[in-house]
ModelCIF file with pLDDT and N, C-alpha, C, O atoms, coordinates in Angstrom:
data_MODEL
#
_entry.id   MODEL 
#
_entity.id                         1 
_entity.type                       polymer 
_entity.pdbx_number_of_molecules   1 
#
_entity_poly.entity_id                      1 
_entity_poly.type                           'polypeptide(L)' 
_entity_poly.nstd_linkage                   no 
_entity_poly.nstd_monomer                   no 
_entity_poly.pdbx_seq_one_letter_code       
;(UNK)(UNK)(UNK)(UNK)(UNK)(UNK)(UNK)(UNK)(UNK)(UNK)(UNK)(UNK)(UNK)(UNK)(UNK)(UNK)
(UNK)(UNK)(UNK)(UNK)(UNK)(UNK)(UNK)(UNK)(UNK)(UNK)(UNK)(UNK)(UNK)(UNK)
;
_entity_poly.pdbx_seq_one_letter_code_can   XXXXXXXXXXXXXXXXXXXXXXXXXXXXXX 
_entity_poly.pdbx_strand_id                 A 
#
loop_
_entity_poly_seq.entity_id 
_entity_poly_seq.num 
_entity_poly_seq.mon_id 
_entity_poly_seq.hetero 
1 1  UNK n 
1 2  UNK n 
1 3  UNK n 
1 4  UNK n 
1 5  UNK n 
1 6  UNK n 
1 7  UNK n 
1 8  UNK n 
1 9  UNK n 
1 10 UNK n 
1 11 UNK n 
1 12 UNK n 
1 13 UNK n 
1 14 UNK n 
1 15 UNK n 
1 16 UNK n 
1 17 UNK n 
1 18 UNK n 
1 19 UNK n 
1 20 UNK n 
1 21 UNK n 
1 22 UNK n 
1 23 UNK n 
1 24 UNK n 
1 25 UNK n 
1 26 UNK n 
1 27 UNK n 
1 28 UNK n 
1 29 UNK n 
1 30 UNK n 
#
_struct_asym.id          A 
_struct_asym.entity_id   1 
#
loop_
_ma_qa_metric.id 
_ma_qa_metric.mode 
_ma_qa_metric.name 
_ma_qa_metric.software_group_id 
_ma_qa_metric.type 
1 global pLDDT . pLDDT 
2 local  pLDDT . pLDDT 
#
_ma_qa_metric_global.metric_id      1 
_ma_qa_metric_global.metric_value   89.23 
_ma_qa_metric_global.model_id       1 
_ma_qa_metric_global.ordinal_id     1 
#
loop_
_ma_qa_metric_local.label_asym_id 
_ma_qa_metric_local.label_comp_id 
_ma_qa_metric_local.label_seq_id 
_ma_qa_metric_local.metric_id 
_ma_qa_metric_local.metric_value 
_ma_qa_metric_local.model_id 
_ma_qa_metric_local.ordinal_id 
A UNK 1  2 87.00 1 1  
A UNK 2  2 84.00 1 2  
A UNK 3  2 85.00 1 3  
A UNK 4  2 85.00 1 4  
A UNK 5  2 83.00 1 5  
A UNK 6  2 81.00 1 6  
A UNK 7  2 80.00 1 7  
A UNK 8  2 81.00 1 8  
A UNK 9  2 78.00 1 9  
A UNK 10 2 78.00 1 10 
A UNK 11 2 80.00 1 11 
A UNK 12 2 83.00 1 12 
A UNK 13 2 83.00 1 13 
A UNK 14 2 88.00 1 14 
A UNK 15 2 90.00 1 15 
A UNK 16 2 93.00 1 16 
A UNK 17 2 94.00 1 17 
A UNK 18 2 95.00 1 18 
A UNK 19 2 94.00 1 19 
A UNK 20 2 94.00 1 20 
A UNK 21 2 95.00 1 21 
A UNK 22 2 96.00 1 22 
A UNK 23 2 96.00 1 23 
A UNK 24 2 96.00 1 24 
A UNK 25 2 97.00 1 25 
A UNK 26 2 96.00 1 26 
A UNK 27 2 96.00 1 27 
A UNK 28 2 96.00 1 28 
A UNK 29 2 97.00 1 29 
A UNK 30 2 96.00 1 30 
#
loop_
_atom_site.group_PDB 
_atom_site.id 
_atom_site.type_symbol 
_atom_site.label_atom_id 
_atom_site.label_alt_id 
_atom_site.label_comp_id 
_atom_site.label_asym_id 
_atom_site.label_entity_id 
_atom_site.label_seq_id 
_atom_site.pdbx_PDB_ins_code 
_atom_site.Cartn_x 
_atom_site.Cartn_y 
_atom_site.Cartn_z 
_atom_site.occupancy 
_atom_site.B_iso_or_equiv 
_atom_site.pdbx_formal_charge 
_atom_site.auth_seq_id 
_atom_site.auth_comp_id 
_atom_site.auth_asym_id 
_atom_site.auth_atom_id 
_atom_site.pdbx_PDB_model_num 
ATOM 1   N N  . UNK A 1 1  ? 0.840  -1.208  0.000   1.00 87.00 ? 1  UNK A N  1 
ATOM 2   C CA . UNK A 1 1  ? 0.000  0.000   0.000   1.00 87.00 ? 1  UNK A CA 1 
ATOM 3   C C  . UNK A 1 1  ? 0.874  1.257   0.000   1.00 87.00 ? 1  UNK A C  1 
ATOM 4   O O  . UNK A 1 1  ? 0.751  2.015   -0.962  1.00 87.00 ? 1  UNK A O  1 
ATOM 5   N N  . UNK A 1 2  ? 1.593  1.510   0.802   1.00 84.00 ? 2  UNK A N  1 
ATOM 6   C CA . UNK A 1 2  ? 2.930  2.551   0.794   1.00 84.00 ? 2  UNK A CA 1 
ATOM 7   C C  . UNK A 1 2  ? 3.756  2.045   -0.544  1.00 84.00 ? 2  UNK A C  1 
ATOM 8   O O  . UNK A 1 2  ? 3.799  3.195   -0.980  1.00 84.00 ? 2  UNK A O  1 
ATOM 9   N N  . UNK A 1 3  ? 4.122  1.644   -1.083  1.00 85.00 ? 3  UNK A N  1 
ATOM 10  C CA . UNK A 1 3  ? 4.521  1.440   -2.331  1.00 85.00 ? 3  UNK A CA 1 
ATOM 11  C C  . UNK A 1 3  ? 3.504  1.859   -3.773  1.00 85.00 ? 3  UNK A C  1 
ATOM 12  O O  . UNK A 1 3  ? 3.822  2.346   -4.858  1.00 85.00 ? 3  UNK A O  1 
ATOM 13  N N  . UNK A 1 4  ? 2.623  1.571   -3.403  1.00 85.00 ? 4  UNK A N  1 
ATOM 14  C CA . UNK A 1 4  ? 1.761  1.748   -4.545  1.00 85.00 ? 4  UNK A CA 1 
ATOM 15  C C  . UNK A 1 4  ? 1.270  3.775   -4.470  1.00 85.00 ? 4  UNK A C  1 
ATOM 16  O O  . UNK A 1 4  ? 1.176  4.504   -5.457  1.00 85.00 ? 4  UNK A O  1 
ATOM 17  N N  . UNK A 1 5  ? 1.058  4.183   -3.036  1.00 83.00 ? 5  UNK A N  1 
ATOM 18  C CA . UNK A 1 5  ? 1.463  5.217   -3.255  1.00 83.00 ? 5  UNK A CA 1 
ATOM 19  C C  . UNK A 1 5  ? 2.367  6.006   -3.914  1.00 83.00 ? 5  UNK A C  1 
ATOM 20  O O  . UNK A 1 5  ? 2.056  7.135   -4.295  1.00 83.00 ? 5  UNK A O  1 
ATOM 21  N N  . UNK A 1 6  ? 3.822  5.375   -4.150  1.00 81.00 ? 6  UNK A N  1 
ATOM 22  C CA . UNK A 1 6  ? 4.890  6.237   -4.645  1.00 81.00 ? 6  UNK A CA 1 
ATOM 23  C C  . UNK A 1 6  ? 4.939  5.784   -5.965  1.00 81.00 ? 6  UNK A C  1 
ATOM 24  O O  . UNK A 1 6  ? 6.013  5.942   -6.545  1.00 81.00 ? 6  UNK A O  1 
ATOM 25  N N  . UNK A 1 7  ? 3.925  5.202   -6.632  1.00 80.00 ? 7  UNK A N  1 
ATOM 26  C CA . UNK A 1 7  ? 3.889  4.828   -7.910  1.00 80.00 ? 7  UNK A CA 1 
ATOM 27  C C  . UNK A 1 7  ? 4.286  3.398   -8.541  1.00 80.00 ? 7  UNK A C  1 
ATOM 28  O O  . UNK A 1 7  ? 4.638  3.233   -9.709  1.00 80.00 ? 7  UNK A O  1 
ATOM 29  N N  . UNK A 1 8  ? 4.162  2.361   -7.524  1.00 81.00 ? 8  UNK A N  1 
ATOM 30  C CA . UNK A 1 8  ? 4.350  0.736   -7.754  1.00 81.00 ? 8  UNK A CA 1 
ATOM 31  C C  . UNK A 1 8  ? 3.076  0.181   -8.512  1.00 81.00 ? 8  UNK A C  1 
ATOM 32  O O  . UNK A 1 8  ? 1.900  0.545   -8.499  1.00 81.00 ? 8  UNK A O  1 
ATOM 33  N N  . UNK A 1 9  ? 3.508  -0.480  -8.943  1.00 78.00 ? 9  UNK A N  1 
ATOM 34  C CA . UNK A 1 9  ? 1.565  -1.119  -9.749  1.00 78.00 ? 9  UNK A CA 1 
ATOM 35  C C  . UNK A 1 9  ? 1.793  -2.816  -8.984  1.00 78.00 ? 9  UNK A C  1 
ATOM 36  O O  . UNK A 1 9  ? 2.741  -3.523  -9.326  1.00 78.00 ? 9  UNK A O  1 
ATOM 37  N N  . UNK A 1 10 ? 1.043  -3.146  -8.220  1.00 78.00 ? 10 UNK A N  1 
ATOM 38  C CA . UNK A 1 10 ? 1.445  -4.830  -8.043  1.00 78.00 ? 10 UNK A CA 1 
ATOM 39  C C  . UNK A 1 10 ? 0.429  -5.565  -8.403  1.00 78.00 ? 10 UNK A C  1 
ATOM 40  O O  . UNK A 1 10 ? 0.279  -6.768  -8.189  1.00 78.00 ? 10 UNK A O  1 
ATOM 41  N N  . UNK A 1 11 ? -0.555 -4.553  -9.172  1.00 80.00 ? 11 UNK A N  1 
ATOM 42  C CA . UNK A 1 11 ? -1.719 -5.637  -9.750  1.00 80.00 ? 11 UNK A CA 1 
ATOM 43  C C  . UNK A 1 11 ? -1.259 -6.384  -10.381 1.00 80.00 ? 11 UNK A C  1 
ATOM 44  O O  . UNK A 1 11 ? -0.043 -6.253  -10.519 1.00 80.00 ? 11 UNK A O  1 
ATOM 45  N N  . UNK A 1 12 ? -2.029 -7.739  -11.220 1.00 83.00 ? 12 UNK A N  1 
ATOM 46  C CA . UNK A 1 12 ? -1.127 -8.617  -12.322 1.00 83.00 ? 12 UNK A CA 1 
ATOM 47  C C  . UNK A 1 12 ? -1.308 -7.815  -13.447 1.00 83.00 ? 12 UNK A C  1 
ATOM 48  O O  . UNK A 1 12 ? -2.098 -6.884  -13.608 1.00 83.00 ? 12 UNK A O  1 
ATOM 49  N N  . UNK A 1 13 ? -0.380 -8.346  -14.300 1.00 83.00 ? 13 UNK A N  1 
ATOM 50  C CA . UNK A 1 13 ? -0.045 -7.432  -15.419 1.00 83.00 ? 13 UNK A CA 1 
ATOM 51  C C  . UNK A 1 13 ? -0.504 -8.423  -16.502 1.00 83.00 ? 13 UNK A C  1 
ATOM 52  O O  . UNK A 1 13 ? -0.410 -9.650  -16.498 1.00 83.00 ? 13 UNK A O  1 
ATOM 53  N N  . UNK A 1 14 ? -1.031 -7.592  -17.440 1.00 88.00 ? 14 UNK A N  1 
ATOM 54  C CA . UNK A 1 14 ? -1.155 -7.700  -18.636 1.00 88.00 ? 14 UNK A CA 1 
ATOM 55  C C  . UNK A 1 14 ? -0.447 -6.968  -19.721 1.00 88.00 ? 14 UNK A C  1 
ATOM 56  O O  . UNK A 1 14 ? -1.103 -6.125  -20.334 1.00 88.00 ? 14 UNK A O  1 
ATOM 57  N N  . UNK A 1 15 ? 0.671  -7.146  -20.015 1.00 90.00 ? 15 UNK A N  1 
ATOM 58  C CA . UNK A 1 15 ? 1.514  -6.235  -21.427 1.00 90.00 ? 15 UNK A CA 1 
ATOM 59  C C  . UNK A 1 15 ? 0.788  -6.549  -22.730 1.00 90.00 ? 15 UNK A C  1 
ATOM 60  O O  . UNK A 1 15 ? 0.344  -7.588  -23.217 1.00 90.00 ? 15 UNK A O  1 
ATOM 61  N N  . UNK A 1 16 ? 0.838  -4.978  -23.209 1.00 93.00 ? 16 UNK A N  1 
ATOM 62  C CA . UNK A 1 16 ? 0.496  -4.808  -24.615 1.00 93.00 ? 16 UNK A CA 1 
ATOM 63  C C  . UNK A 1 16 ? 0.979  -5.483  -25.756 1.00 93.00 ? 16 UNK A C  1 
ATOM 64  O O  . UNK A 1 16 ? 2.171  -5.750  -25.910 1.00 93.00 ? 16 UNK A O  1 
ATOM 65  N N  . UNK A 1 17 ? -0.075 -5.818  -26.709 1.00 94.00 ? 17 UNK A N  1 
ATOM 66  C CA . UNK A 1 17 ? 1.025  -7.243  -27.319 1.00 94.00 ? 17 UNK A CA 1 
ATOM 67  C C  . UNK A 1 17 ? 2.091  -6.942  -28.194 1.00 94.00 ? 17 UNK A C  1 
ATOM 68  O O  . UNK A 1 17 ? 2.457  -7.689  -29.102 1.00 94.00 ? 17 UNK A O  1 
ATOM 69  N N  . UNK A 1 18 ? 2.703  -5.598  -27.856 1.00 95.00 ? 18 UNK A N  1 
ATOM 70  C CA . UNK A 1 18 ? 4.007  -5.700  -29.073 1.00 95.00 ? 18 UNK A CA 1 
ATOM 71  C C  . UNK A 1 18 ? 5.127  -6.206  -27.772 1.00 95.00 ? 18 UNK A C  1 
ATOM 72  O O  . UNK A 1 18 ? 5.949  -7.089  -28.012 1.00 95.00 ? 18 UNK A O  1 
ATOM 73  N N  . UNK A 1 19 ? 5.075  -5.741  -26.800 1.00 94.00 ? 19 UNK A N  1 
ATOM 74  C CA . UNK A 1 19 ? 5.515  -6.198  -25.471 1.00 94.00 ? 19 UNK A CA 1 
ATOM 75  C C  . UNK A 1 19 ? 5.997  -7.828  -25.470 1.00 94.00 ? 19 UNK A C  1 
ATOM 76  O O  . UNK A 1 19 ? 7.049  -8.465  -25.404 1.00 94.00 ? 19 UNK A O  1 
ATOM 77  N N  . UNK A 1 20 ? 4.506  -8.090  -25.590 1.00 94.00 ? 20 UNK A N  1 
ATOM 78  C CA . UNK A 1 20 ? 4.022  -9.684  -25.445 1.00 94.00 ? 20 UNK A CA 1 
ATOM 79  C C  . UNK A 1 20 ? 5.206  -10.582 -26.614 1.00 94.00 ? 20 UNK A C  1 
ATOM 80  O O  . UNK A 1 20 ? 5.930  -11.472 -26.168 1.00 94.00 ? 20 UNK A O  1 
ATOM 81  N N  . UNK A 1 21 ? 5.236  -10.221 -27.955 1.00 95.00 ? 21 UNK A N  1 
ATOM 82  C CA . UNK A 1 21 ? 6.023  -10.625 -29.140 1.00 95.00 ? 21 UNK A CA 1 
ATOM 83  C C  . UNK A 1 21 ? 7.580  -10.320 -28.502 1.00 95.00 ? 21 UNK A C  1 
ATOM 84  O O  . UNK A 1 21 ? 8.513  -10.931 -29.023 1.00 95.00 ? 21 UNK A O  1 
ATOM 85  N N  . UNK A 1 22 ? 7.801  -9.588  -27.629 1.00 96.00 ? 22 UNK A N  1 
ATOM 86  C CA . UNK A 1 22 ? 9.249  -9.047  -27.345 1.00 96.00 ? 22 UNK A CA 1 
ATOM 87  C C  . UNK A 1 22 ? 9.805  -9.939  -26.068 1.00 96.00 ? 22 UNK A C  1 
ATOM 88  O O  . UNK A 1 22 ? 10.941 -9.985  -25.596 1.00 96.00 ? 22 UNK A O  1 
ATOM 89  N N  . UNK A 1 23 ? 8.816  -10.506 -25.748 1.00 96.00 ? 23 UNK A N  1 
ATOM 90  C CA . UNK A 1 23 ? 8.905  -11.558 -24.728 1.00 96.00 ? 23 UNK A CA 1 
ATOM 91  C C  . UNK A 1 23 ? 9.089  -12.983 -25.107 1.00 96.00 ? 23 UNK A C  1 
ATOM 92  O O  . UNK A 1 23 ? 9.697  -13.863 -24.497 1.00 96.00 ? 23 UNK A O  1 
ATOM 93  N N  . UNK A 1 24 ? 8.490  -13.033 -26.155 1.00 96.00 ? 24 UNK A N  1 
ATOM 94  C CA . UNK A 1 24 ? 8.531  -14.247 -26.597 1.00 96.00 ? 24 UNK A CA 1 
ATOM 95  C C  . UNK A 1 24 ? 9.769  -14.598 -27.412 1.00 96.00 ? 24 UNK A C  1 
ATOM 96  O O  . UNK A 1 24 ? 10.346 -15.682 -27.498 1.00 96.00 ? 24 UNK A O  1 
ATOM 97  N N  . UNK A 1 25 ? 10.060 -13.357 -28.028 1.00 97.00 ? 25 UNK A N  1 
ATOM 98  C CA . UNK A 1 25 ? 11.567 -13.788 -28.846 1.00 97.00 ? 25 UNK A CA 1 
ATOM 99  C C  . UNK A 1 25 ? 12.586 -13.434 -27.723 1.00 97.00 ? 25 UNK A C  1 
ATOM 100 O O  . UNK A 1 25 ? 13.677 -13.814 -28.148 1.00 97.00 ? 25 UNK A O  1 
ATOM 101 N N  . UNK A 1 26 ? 12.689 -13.065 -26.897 1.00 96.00 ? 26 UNK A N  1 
ATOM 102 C CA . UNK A 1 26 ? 13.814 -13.272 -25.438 1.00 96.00 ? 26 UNK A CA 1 
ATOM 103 C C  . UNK A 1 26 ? 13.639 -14.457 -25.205 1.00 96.00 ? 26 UNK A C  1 
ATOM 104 O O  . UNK A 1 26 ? 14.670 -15.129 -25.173 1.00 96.00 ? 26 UNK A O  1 
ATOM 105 N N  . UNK A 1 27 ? 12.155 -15.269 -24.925 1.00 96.00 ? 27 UNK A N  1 
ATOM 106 C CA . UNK A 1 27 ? 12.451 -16.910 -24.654 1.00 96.00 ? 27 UNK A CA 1 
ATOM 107 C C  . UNK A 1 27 ? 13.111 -17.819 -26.194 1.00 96.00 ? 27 UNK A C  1 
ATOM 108 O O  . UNK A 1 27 ? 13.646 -18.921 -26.082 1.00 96.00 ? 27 UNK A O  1 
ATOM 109 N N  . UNK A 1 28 ? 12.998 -17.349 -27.098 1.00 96.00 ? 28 UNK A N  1 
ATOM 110 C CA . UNK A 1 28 ? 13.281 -18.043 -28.383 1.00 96.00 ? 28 UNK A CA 1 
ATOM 111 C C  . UNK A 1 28 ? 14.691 -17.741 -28.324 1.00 96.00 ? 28 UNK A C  1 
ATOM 112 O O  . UNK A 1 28 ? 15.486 -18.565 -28.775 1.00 96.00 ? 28 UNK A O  1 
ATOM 113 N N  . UNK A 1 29 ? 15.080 -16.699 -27.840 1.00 97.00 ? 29 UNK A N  1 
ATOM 114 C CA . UNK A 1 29 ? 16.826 -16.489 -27.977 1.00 97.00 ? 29 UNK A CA 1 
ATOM 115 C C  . UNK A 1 29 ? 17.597 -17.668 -26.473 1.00 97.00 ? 29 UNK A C  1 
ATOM 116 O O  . UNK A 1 29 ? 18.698 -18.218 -26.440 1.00 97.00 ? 29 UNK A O  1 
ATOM 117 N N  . UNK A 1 30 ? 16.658 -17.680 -25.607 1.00 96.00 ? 30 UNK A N  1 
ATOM 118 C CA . UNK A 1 30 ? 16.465 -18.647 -24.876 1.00 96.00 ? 30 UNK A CA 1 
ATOM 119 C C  . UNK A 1 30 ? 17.095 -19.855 -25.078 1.00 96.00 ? 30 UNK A C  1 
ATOM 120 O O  . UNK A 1 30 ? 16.874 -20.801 -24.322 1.00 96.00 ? 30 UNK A O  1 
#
């Protein structure tokens, strides 16, 4: 709660899918 005040997000995340593609080729370089 004091974290999220100073601008933390700890909800779960969902990344935008160019994000999502940029993730996936880090596991493919993997």
């Amino acid at each position: 709660a004091a974290l999220t005040e100073a601008g933390f997000d700890f909800t779960r995340q969902v990344p935008p899918m160019i994000n999502i593609i940029g993730i996936v080729l880090a596991l493919l370089m993997l």
